[in-house]
C-alpha atoms as a PDB file:
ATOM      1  CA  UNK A   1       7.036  -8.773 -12.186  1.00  0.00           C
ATOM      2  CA  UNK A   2       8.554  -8.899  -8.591  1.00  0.00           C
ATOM      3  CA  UNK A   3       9.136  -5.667  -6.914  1.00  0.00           C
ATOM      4  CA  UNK A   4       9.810  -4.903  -3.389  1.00  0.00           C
ATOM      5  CA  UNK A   5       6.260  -4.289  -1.409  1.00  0.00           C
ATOM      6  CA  UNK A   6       4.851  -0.922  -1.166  1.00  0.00           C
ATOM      7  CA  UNK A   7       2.085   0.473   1.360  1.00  0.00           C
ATOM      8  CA  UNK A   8      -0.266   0.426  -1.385  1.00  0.00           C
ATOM      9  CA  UNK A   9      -0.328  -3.109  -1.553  1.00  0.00           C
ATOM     10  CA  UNK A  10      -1.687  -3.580   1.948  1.00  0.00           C
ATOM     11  CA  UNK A  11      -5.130  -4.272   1.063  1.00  0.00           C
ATOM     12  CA  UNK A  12      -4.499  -6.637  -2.126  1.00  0.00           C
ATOM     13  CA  UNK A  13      -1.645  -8.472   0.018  1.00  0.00           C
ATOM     14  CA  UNK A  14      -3.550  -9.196   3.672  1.00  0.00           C
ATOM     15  CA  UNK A  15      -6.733 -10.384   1.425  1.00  0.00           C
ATOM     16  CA  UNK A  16      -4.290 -12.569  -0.632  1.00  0.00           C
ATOM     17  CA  UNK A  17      -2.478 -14.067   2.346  1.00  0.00           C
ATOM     18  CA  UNK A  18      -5.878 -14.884   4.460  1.00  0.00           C
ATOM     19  CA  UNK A  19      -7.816 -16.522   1.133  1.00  0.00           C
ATOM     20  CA  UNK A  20      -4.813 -18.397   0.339  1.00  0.00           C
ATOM     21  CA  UNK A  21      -4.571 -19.643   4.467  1.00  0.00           C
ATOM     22  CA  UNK A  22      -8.354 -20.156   4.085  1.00  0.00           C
ATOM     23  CA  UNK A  23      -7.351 -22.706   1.204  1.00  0.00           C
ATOM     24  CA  UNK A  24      -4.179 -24.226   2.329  1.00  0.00           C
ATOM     25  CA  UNK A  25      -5.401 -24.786   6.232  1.00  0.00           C
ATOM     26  CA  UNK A  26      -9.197 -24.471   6.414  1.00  0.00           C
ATOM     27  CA  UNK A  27      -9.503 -26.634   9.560  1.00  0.00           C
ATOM     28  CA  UNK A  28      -6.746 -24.561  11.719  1.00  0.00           C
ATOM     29  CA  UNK A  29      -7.982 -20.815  10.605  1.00  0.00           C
ATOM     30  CA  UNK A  30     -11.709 -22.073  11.693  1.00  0.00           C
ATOM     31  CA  UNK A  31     -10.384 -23.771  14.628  1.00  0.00           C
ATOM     32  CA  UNK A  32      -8.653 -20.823  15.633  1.00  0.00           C
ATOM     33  CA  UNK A  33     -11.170 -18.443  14.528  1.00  0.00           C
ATOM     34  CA  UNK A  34      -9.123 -15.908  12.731  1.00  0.00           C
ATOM     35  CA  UNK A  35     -11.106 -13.527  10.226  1.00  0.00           C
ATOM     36  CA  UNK A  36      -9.569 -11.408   7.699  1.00  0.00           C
ATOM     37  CA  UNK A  37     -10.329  -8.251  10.436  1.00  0.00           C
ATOM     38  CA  UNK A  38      -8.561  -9.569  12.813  1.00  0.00           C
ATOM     39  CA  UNK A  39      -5.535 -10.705  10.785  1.00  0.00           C
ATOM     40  CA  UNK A  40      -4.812  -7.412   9.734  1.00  0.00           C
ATOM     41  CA  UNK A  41      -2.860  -6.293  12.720  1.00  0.00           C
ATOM     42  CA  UNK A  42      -0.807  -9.023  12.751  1.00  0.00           C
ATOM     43  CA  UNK A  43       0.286  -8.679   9.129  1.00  0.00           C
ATOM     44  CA  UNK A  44       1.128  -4.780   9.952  1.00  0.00           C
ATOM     45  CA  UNK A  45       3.034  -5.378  13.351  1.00  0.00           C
ATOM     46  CA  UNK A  46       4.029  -8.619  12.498  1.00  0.00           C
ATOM     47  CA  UNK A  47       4.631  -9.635   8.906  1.00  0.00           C
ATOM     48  CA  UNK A  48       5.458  -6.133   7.512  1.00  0.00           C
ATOM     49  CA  UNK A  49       7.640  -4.973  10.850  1.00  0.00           C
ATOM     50  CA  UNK A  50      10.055  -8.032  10.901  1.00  0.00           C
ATOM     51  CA  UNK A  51       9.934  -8.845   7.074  1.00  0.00           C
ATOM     52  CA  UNK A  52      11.275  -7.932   4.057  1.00  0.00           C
ATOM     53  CA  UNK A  53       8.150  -8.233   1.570  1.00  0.00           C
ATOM     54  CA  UNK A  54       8.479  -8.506  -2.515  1.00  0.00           C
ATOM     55  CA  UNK A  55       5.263  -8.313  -4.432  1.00  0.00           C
ATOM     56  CA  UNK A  56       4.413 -10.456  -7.531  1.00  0.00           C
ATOM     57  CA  UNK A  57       2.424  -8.047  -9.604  1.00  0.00           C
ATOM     58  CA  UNK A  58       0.418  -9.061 -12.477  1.00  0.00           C
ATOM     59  CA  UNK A  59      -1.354  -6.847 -14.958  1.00  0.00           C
ATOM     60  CA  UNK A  60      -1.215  -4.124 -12.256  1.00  0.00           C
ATOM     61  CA  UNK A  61      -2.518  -6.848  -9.550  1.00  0.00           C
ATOM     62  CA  UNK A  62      -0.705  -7.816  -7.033  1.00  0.00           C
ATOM     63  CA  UNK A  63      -1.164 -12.201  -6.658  1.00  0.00           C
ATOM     64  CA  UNK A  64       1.548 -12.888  -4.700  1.00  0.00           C
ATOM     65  CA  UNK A  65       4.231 -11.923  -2.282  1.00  0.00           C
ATOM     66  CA  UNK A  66       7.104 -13.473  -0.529  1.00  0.00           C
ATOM     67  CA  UNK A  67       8.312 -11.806   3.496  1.00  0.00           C
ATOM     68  CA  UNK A  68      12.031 -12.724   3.960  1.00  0.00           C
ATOM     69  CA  UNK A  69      14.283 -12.453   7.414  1.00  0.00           C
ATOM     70  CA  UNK A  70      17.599 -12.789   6.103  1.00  0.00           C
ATOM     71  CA  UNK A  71      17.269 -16.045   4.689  1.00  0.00           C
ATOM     72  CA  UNK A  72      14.337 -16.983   6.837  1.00  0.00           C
ATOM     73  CA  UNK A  73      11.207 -17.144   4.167  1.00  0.00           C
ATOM     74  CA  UNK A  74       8.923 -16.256   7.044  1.00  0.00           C
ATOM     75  CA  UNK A  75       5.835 -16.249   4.107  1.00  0.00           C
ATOM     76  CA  UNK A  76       5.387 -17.309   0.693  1.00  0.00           C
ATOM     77  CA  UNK A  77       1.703 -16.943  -0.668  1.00  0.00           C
ATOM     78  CA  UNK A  78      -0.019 -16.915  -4.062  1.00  0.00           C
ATOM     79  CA  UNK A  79      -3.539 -15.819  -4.582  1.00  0.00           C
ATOM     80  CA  UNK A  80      -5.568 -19.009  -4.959  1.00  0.00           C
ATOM     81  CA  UNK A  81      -6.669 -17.882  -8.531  1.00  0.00           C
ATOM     82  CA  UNK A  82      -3.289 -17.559  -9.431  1.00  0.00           C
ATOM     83  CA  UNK A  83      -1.868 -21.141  -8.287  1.00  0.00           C
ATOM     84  CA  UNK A  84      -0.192 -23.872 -10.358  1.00  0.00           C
ATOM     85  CA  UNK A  85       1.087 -20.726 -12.643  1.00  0.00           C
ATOM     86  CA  UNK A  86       4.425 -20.402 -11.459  1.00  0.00           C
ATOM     87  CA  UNK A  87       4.279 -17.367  -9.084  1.00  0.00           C
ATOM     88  CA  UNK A  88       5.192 -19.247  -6.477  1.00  0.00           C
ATOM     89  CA  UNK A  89       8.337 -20.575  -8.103  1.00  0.00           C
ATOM     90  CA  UNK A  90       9.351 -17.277  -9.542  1.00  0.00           C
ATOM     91  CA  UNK A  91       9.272 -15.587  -5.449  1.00  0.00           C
ATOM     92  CA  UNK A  92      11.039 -18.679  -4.415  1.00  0.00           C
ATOM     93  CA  UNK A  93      13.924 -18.235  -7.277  1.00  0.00           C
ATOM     94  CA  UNK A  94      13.824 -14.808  -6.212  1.00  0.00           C
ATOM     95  CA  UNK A  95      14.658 -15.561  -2.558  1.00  0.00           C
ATOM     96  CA  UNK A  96      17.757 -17.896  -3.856  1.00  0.00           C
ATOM     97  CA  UNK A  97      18.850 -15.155  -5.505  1.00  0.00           C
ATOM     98  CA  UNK A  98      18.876 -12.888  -2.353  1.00  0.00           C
ATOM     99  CA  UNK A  99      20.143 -16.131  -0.522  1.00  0.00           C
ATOM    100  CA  UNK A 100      22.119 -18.708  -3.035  1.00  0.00           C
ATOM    101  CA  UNK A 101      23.687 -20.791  -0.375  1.00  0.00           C
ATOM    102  CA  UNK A 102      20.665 -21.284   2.305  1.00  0.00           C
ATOM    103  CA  UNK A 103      16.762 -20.467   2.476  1.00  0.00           C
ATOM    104  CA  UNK A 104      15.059 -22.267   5.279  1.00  0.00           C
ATOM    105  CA  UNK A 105      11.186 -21.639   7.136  1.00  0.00           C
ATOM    106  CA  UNK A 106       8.552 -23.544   9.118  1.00  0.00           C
ATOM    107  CA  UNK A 107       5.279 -24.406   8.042  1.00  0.00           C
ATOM    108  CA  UNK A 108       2.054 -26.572   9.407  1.00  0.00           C
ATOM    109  CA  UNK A 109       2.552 -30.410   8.893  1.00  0.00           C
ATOM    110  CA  UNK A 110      -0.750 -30.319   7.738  1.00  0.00           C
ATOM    111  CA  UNK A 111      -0.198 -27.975   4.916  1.00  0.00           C
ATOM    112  CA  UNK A 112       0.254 -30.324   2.038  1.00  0.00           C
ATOM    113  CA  UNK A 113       0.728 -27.610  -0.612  1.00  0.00           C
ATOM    114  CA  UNK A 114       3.809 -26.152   0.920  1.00  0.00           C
ATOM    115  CA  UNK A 115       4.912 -28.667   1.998  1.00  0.00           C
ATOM    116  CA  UNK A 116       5.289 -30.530  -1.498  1.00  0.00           C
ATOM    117  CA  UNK A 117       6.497 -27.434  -3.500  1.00  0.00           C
ATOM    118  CA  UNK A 118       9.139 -27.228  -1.016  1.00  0.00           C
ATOM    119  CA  UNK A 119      10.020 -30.966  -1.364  1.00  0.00           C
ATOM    120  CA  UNK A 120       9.736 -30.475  -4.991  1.00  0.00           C
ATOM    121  CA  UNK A 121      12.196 -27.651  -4.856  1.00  0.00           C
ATOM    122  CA  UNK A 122      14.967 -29.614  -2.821  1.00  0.00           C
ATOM    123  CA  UNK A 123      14.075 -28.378   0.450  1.00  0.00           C
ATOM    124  CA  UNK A 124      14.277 -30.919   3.297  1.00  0.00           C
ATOM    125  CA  UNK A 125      12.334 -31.451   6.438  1.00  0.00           C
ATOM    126  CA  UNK A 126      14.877 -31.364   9.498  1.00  0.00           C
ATOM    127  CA  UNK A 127      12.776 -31.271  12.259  1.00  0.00           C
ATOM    128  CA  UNK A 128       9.157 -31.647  13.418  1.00  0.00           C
ATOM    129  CA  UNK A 129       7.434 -29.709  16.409  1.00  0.00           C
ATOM    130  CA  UNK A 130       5.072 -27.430  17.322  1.00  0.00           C
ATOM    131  CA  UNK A 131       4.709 -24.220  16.574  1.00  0.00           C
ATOM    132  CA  UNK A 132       4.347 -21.401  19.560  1.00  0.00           C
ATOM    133  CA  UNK A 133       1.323 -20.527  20.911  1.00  0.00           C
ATOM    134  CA  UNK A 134      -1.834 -19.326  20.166  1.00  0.00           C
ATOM    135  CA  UNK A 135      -1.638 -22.062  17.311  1.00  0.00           C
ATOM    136  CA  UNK A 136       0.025 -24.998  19.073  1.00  0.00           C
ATOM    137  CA  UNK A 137       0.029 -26.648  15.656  1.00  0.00           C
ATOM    138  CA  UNK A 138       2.273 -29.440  14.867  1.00  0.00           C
ATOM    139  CA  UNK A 139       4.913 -27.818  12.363  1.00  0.00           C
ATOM    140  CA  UNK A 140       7.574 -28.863  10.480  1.00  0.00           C
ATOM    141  CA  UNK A 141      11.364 -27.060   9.711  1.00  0.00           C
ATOM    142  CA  UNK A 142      12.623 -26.988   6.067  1.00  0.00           C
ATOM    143  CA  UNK A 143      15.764 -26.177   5.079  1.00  0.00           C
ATOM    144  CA  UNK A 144      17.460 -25.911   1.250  1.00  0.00           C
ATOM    145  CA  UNK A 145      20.635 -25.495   0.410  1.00  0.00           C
ATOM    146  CA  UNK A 146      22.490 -24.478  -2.828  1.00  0.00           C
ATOM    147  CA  UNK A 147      23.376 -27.329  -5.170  1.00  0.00           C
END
């Protein structure tokens, strides 16, 4: 079920986020050092303070949850237990429900797994840069339109 995020979820949600990171682009969260500790700040300041957040909760668990800016999808993660079992899908319909006509977001060329269930879902790369420091990372702007 999605349901909009709660402060209860902090804990479940920041641990989510950073394992799934830890999966999706090992190389930049050792290269830039980031721990779970240090992460957490940013999600409350950050994440949470510029964000509307929906949680996917399962079985009283919550696996998933989607932080929207309008119809900016600033995050989109899924527990990595939980992948390939279409939470992911059901947060993105949920955002095109919220936004029919245009969703759009950045993420790091190197992460394959967004990047292809984006692609799979329509959305198309418009530009390619780098995204602001401390990363520096070489990113990449989607954007997906109604049909």
């Amino acid at each position: 079920m999605i349901r909009p995020y709660q402060e209860k979820d902090f804990d479940a949600v920041t641990a989510l986020w950073f394992n799934a990171m830890l999966v999706a682009i090992p190389d930049l969260m050792k290269r830039m050092g980031y721990t779970l500790e240090g992460s957490l700040d940013y999600f409350r300041n950050g994440i949470l303070a510029e964000n509307q957040l929906w949680v996917y909760e399962l079985d009283g668990r919550s696996v998933a949850f989607l932080a929207l800016k309008d119809d900016f999808i600033d995050r989109l993660y899924v527990a990595p237990e939980f992948h390939r079992r279409g939470i992911g899908q059901a947060l993105l319909d949920h955002a095109r429900t919220l936004h029919p006509n245009h969703l759009w977001l950045f993420t790091n060329q190197v992460n394959t797994m967004a990047r292809s269930f984006y692609e799979k879902n329509g959305f198309v790369a418009t530009r390619f840069g780098v995204s602001p420091p401390p990363e520096s990372e070489p990113d990449v702007e989607y954007h997906g339109y109604s049909k």
